[in-house]
N, C-alpha and C. Protein backbone atom coordinates (compact mmCIF):
# COMPACT_ATOMS: atom_id res chain seq x y z
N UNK A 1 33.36 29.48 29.91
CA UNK A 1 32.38 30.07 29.01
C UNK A 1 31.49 28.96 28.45
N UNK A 2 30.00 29.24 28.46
CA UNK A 2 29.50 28.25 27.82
C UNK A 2 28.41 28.69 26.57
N UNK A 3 27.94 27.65 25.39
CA UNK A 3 27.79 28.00 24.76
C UNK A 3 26.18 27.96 24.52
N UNK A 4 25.06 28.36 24.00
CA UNK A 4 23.80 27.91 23.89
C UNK A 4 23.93 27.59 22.90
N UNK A 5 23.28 26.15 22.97
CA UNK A 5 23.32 25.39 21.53
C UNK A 5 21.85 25.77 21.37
N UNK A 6 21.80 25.88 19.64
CA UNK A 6 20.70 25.82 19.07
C UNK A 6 19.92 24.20 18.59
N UNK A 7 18.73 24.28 19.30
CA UNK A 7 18.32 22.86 18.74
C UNK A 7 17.26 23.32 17.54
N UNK A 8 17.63 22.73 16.21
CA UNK A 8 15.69 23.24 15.12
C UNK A 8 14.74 22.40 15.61
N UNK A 9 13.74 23.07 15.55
CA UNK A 9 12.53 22.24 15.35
C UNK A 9 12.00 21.12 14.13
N UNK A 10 11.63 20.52 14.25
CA UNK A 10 11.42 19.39 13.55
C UNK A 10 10.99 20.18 12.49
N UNK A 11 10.31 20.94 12.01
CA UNK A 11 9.68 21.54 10.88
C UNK A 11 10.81 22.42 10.17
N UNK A 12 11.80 22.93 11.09
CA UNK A 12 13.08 23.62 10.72
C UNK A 12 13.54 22.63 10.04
N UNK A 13 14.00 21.44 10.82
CA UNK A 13 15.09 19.90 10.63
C UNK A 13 14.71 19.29 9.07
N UNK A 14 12.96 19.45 8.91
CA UNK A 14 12.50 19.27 7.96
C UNK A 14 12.97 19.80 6.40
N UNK A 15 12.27 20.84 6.93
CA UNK A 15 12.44 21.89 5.88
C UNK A 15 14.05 21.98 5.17
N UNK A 16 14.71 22.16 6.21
CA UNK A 16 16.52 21.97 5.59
C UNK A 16 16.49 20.54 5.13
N UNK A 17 16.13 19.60 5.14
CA UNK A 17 16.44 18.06 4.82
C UNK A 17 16.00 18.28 3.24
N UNK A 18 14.71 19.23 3.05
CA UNK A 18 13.86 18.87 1.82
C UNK A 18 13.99 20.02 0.55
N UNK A 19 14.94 20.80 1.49
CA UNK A 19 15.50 21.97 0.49
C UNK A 19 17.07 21.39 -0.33
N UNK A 20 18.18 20.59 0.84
CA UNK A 20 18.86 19.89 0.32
C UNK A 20 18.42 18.79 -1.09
N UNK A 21 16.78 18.44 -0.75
CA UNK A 21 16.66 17.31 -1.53
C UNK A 21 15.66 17.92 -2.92
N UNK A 22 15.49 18.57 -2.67
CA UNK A 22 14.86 19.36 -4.43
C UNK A 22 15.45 19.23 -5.23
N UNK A 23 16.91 19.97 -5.42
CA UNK A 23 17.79 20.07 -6.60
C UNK A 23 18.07 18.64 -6.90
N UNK A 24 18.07 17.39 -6.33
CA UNK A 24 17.90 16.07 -7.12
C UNK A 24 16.85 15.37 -7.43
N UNK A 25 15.82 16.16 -6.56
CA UNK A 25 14.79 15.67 -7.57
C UNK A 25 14.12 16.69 -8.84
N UNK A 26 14.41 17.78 -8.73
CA UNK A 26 14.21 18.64 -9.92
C UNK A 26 15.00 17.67 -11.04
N UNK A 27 16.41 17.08 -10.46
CA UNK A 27 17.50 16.61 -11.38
C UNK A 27 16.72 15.34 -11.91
N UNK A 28 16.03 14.63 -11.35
CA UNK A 28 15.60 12.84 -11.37
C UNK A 28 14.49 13.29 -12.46
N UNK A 29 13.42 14.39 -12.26
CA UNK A 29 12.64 14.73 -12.78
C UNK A 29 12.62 15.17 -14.11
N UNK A 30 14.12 15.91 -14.75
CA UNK A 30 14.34 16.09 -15.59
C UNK A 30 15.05 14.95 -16.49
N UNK A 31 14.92 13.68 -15.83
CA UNK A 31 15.86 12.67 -17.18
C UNK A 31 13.92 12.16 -16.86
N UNK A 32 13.42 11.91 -15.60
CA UNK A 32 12.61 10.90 -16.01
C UNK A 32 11.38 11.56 -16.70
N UNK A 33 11.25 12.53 -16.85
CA UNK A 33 10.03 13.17 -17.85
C UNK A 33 10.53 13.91 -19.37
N UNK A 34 12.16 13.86 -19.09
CA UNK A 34 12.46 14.69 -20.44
C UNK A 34 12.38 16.19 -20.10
N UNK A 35 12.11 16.77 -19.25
CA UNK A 35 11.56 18.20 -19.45
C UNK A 35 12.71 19.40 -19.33
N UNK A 36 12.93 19.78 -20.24
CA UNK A 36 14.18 20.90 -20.15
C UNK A 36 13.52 22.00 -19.17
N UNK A 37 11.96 21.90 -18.97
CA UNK A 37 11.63 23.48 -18.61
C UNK A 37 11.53 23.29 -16.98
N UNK A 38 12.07 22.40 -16.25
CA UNK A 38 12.63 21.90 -14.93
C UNK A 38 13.18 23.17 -14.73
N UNK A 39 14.11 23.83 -15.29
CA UNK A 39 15.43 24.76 -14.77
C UNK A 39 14.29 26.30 -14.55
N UNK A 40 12.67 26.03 -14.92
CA UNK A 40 12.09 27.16 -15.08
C UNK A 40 11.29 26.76 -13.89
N UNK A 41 11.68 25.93 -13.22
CA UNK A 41 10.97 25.29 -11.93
C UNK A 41 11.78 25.86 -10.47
N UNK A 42 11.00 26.33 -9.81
CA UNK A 42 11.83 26.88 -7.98
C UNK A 42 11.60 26.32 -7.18
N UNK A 43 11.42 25.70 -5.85
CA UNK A 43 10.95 25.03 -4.76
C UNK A 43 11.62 25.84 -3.39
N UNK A 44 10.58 26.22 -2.17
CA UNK A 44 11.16 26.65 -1.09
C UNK A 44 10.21 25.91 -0.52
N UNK A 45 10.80 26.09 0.86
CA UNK A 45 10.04 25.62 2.23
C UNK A 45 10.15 26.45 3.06
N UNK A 46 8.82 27.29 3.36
CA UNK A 46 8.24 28.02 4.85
C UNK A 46 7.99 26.65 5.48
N UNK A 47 8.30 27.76 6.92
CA UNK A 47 7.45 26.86 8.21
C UNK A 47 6.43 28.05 8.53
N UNK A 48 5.45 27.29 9.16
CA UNK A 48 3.72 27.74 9.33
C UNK A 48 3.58 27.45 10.59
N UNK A 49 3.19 28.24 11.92
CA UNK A 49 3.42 27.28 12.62
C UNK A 49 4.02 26.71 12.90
N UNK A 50 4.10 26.08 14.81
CA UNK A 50 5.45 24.85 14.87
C UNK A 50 5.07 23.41 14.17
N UNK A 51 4.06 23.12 13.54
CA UNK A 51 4.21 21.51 12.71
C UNK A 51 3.76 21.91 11.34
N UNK A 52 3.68 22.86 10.75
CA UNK A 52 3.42 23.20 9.19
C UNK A 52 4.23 23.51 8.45
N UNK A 53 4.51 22.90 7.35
CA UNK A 53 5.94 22.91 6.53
C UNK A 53 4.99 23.25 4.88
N UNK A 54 5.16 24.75 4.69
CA UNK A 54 4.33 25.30 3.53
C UNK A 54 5.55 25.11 2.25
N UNK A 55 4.95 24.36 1.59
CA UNK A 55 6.09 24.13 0.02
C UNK A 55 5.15 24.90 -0.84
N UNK A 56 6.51 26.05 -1.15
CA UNK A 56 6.14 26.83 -2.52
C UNK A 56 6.63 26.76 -3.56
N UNK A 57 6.20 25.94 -4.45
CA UNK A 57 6.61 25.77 -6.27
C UNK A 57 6.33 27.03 -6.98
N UNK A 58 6.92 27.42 -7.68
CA UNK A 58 6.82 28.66 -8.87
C UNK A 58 7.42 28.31 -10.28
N UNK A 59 6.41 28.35 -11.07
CA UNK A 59 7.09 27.63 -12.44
C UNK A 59 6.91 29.17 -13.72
N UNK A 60 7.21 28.62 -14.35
CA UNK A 60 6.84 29.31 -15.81
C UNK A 60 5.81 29.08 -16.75
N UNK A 61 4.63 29.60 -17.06
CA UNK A 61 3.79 28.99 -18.07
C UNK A 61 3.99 28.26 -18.77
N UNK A 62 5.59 27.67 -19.32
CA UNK A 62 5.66 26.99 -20.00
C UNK A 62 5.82 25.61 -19.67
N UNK A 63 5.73 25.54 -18.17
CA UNK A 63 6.08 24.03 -17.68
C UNK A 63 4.74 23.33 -17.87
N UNK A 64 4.94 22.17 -18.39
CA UNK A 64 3.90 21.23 -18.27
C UNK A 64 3.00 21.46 -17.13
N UNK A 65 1.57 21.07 -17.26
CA UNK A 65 0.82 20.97 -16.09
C UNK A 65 1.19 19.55 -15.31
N UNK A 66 1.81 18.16 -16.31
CA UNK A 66 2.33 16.86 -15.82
C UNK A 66 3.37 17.39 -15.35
N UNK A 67 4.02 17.58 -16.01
CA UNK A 67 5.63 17.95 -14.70
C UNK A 67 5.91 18.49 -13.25
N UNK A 68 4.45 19.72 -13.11
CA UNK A 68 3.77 20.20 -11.57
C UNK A 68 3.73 18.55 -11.02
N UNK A 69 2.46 18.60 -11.80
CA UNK A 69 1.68 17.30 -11.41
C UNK A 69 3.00 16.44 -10.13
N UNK A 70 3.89 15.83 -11.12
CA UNK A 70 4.62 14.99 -10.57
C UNK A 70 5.73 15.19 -9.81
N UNK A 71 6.50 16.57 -9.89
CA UNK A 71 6.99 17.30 -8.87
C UNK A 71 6.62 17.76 -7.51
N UNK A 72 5.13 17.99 -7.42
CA UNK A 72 4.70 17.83 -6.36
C UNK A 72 4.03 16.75 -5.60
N UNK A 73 3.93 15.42 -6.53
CA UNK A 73 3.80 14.69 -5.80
C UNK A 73 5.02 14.01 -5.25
N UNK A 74 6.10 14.22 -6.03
CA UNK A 74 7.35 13.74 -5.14
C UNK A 74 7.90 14.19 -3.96
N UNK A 75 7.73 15.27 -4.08
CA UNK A 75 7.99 16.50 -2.85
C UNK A 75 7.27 15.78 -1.49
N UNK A 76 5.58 15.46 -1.53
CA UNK A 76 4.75 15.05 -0.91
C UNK A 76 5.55 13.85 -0.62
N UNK A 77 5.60 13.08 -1.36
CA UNK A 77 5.80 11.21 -0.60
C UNK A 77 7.36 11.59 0.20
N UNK A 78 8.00 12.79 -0.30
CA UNK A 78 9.45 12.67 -0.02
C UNK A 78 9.33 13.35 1.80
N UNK A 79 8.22 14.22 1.78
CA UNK A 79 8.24 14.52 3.06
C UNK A 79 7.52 13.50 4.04
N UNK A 80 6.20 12.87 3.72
CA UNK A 80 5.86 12.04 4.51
C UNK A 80 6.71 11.19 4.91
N UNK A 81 7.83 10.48 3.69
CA UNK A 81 8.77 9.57 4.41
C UNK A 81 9.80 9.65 4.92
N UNK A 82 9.83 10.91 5.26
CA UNK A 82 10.63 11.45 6.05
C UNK A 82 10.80 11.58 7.41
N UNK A 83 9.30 12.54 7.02
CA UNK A 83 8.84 12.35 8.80
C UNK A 83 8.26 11.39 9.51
N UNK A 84 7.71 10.04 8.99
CA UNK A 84 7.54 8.99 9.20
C UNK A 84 9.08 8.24 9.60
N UNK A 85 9.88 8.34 9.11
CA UNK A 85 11.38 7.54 9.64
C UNK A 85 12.01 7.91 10.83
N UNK A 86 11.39 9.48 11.45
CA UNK A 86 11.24 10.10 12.42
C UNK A 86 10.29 10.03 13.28
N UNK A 87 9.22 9.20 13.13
CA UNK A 87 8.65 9.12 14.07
C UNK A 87 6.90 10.15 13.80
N UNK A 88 7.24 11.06 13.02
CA UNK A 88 6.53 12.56 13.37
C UNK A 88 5.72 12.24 12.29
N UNK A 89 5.01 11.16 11.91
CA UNK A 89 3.94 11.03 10.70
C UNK A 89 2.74 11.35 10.88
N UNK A 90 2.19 11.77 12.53
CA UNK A 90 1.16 12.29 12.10
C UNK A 90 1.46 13.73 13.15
N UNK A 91 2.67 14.02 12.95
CA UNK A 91 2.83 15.55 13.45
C UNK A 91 3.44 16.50 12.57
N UNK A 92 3.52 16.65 11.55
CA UNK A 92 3.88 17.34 10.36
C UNK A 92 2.79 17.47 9.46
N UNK A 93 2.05 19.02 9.14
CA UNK A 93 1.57 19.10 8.30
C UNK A 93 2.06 19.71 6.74
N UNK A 94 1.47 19.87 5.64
CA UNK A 94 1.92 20.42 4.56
C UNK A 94 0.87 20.69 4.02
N UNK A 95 1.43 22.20 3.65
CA UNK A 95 0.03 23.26 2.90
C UNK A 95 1.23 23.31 1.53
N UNK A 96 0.08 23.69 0.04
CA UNK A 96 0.75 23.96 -0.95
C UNK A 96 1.10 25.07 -1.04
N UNK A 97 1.33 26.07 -2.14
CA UNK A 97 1.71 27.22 -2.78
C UNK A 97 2.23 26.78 -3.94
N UNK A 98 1.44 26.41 -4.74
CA UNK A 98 2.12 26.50 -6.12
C UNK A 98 1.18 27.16 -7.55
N UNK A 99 1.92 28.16 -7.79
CA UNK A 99 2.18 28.69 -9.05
C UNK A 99 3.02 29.15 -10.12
């Protein structure tokens, strides 16, 4: 009997790497800005396409507009250097969604 292995696609491989890695940086984010209203903060990852990795933030009116601010730029450097250590730095795109 044999088995078909499933291989993900890099944007799959992605996406699971950067969903594992939210909840510590939501965590990093909340000592290094102070912000209790982190826990009013969500993060997912669609894939778009086979090289588009769509990150959707959803906050609460009450989150800082700085705390977006810098949550999504971590998200950003955290995926480029990602897929850069892979090789795939200029084959991975990223669209936002955040509200």
């Amino acid at each position: 009997m044999t088995e078909d292995r499933y291989t993900p696609t890099r944007v799959e491989w992605l996406m699971l790497n950067m969903q594992a890695k939210a909840p510590m940086l939501l965590s990093q984010m909340r000592m290094l800005q102070g912000a209790k209203e982190v826990d009013d903060v969500r993060v997912f990852f669609e894939a778009k396409d086979p090289d588009t990795v769509v990150v959707v933030v959803r906050h609460l009116a009450t989150v800082p507009g700085e705390v977006v601010k810098f949550l999504t730029a971590e998200l950003g450097r955290e995926i480029t250097e990602l897929a850069a250590r892979h090789g795939w730095d200029g084959g991975i795109k990223t669209e936002w969604d955040v509200r």
